[in-house]
N, C-alpha and C. Protein backbone atom coordinates (compact mmCIF):
# COMPACT_ATOMS: atom_id res chain seq x y z
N UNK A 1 26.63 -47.80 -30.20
CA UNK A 1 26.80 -47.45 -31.58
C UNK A 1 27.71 -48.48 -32.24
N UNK A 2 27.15 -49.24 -33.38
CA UNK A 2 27.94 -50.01 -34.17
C UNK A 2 29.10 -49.48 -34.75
N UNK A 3 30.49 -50.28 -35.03
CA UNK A 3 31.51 -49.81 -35.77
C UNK A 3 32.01 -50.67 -36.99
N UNK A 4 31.60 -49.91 -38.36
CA UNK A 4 32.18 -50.33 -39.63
C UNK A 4 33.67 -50.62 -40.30
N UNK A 5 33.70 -51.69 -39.70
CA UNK A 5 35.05 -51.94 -40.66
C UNK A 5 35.35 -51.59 -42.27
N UNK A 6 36.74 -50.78 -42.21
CA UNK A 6 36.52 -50.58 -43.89
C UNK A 6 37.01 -51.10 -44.50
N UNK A 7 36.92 -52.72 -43.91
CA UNK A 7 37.31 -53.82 -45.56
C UNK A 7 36.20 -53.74 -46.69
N UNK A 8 35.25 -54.60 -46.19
CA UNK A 8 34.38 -54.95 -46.92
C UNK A 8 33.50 -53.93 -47.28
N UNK A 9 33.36 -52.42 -46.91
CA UNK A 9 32.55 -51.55 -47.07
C UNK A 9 33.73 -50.85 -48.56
N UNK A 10 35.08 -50.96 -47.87
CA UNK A 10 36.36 -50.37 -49.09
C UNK A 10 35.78 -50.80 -50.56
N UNK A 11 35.43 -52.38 -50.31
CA UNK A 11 35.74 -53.35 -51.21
C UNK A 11 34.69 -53.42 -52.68
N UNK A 12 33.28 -53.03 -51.65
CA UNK A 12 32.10 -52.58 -52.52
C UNK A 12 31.70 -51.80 -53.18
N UNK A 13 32.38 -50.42 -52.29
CA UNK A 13 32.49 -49.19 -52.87
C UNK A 13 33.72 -49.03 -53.80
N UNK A 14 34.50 -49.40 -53.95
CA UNK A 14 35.79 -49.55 -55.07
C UNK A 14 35.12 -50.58 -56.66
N UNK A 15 34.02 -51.56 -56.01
CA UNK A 15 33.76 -52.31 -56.94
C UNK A 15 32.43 -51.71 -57.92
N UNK A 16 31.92 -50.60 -56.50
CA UNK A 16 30.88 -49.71 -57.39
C UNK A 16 31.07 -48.56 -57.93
N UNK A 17 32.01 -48.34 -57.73
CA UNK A 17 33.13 -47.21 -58.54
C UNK A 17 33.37 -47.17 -59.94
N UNK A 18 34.33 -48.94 -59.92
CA UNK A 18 34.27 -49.52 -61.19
C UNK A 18 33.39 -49.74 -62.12
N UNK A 19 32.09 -50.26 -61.71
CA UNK A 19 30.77 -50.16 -62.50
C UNK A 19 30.25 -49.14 -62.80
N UNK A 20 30.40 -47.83 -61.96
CA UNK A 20 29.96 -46.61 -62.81
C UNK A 20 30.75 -46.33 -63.91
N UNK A 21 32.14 -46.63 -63.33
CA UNK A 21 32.89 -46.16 -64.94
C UNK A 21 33.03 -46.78 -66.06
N UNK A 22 32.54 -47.87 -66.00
CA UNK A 22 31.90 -48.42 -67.01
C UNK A 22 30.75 -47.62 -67.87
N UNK A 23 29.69 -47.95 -66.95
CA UNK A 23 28.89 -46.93 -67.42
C UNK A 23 28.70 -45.89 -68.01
N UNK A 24 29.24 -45.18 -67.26
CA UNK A 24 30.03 -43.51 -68.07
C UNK A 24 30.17 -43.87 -69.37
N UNK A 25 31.56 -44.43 -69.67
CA UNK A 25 32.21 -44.58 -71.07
C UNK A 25 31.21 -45.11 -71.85
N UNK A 26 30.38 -46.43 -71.65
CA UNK A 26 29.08 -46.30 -72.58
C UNK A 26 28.53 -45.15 -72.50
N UNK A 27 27.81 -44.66 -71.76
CA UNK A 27 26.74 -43.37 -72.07
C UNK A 27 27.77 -42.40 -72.86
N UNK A 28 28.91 -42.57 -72.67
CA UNK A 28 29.31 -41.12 -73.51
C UNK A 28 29.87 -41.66 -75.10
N UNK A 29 30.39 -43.31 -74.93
CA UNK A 29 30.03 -43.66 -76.72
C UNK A 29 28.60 -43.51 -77.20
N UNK A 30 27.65 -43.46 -76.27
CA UNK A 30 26.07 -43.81 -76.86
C UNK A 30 26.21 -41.88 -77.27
N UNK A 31 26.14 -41.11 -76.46
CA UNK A 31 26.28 -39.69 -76.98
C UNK A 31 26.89 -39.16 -78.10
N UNK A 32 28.10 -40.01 -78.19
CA UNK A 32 28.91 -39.63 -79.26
C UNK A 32 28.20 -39.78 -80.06
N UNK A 33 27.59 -41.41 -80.15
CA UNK A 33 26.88 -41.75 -81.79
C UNK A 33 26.06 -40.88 -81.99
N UNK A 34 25.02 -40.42 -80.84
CA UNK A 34 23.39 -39.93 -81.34
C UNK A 34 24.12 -38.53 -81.93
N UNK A 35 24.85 -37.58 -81.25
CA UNK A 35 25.53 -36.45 -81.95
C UNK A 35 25.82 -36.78 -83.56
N UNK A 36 26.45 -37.67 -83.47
CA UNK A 36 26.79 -38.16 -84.89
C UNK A 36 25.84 -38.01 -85.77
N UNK A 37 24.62 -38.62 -85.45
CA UNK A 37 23.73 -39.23 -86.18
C UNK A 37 23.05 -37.59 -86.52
N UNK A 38 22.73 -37.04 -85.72
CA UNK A 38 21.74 -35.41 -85.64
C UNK A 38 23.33 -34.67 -86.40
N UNK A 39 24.28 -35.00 -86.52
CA UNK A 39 25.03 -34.02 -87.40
C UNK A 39 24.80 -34.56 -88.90
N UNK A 40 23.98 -35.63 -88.62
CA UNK A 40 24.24 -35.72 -90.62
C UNK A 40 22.83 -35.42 -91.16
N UNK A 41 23.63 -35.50 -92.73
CA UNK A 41 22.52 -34.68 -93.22
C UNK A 41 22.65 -35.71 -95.15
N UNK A 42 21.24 -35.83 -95.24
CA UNK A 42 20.93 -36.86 -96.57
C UNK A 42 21.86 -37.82 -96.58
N UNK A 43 21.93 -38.89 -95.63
CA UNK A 43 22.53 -39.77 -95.34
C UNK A 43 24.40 -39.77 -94.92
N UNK A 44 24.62 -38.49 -95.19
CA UNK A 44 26.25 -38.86 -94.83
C UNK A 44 26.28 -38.27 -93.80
N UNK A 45 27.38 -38.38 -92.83
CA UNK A 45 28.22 -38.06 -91.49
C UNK A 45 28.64 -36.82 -91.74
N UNK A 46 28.40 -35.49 -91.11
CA UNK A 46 28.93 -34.15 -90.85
C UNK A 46 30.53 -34.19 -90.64
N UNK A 47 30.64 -33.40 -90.88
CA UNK A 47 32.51 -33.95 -90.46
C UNK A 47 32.84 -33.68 -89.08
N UNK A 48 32.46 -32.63 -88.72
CA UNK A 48 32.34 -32.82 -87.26
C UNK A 48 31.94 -34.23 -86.81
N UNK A 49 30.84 -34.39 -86.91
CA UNK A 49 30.90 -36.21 -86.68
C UNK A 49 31.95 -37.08 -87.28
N UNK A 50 32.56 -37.24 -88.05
CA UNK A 50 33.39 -37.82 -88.43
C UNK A 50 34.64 -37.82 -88.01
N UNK A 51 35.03 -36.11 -87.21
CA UNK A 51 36.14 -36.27 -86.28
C UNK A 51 35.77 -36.31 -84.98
N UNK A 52 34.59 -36.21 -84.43
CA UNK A 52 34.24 -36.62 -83.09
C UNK A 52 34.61 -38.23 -82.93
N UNK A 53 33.69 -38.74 -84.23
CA UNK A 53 34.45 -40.30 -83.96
C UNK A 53 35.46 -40.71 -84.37
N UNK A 54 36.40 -40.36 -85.45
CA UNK A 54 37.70 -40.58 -85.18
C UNK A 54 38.91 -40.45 -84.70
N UNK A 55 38.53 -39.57 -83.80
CA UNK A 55 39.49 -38.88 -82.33
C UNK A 55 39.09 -39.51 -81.41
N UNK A 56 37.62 -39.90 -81.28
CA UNK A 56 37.48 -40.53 -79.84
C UNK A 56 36.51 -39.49 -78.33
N UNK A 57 36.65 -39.82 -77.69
CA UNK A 57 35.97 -39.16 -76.23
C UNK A 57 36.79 -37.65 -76.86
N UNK A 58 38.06 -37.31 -76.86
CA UNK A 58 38.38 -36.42 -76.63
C UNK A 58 38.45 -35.36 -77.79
N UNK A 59 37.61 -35.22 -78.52
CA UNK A 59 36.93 -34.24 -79.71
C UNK A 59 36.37 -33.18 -79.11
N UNK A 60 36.73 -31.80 -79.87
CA UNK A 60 36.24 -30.73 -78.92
C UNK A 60 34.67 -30.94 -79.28
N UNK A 61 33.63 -30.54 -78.58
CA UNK A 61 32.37 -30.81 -78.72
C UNK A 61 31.70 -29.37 -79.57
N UNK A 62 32.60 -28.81 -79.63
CA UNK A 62 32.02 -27.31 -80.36
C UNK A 62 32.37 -27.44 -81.72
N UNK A 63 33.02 -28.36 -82.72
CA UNK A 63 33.02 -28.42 -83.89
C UNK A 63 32.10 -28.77 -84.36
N UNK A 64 31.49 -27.07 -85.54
CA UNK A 64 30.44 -27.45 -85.72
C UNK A 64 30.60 -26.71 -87.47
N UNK A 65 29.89 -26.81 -88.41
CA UNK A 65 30.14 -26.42 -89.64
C UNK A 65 29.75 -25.00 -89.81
N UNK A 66 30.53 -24.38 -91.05
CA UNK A 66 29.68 -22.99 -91.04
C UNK A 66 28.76 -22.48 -91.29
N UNK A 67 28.03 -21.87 -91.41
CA UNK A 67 26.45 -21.52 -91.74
C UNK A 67 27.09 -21.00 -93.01
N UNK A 68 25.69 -21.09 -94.34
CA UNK A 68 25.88 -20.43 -95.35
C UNK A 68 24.94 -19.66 -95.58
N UNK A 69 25.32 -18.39 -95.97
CA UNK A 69 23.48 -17.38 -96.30
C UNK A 69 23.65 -17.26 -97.87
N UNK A 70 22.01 -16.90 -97.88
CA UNK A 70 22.23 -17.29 -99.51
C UNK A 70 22.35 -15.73 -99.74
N UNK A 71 22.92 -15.35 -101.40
CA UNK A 71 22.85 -14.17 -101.97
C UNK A 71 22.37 -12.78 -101.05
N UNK A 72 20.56 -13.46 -101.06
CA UNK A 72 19.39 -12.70 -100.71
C UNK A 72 19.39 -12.24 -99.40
N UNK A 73 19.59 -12.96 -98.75
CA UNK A 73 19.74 -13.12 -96.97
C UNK A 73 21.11 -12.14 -96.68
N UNK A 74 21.92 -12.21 -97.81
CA UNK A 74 23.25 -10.75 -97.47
C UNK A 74 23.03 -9.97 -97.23
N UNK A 75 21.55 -9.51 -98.61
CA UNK A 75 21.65 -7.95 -99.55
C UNK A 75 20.44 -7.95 -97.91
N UNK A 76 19.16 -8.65 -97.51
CA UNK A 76 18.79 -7.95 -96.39
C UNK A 76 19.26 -7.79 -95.35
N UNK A 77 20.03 -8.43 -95.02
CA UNK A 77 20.87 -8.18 -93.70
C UNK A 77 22.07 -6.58 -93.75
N UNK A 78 22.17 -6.38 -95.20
CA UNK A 78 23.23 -5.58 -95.52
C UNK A 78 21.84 -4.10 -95.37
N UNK A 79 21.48 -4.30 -96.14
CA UNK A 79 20.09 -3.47 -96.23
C UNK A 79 19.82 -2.63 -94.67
N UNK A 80 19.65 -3.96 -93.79
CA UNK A 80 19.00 -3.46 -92.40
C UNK A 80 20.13 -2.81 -91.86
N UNK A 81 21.23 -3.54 -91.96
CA UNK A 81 22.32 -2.70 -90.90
C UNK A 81 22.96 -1.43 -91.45
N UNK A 82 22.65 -1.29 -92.83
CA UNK A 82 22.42 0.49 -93.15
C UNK A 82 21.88 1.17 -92.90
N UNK A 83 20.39 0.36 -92.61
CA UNK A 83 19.28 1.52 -92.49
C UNK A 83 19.67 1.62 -90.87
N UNK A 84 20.12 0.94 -89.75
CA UNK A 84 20.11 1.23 -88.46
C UNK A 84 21.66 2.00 -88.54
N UNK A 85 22.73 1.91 -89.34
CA UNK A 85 23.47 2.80 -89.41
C UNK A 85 23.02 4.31 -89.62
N UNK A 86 22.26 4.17 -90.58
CA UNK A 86 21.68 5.62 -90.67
C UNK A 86 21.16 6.02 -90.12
N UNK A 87 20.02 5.53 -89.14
CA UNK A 87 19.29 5.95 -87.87
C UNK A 87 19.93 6.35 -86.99
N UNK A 88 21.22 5.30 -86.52
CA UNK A 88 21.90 5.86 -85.52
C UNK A 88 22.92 7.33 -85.78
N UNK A 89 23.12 7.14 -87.56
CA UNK A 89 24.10 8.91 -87.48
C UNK A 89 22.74 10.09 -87.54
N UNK A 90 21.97 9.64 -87.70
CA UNK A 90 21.01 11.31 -87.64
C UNK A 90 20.64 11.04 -86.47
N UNK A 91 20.90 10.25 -85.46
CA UNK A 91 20.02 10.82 -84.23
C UNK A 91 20.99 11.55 -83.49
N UNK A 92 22.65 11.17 -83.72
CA UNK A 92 23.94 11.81 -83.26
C UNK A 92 24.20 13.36 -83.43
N UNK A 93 23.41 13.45 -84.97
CA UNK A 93 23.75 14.73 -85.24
C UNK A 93 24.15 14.97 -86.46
């Protein structure tokens, strides 16, 4: 059975170490941008994008904007969860 010295095996694997982490940090600026890019909207930067990239790697990834409902979308949503309020007190009693 052959025996591996761990110079030169140290030396490659430390040097292919380094090249992944290279890597990494591109793929995760390339992520940052495309996020960026899918957060905007009629040409400008979401602000979430705008503090993802001006913080850097370490931006929480869950900043995201608030949803707005219009008027209409209240009064039915308000609508339904009465009518299942009311369903649920007459079936109680």
């Amino acid at each position: 059975m052959a025996k591996y010295s761990s110079g030169p095996n140290r030396e490659i694997l430390e040097a292919a170490l380094q090249g992944l982490e290279a890597q990494r940090q591109k793929l995760e600026e390339q992520i940052t941008q495309v996020r960026g890019m899918l957060g905007r909207r009629a040409g400008r930067p979401s602000k979430s994008a705008q503090a993802a990239s001006s913080a850097g790697a370490g931006a929480p990834a869950g900043a995201r904007r608030k949803r707005v409902l219009s008027p209409e979308a209240r009064k039915r949503i308000a609508a339904a969860q009465k009518k299942r309020w009311a369903a649920f007190r007459k079936k109680q009693g």
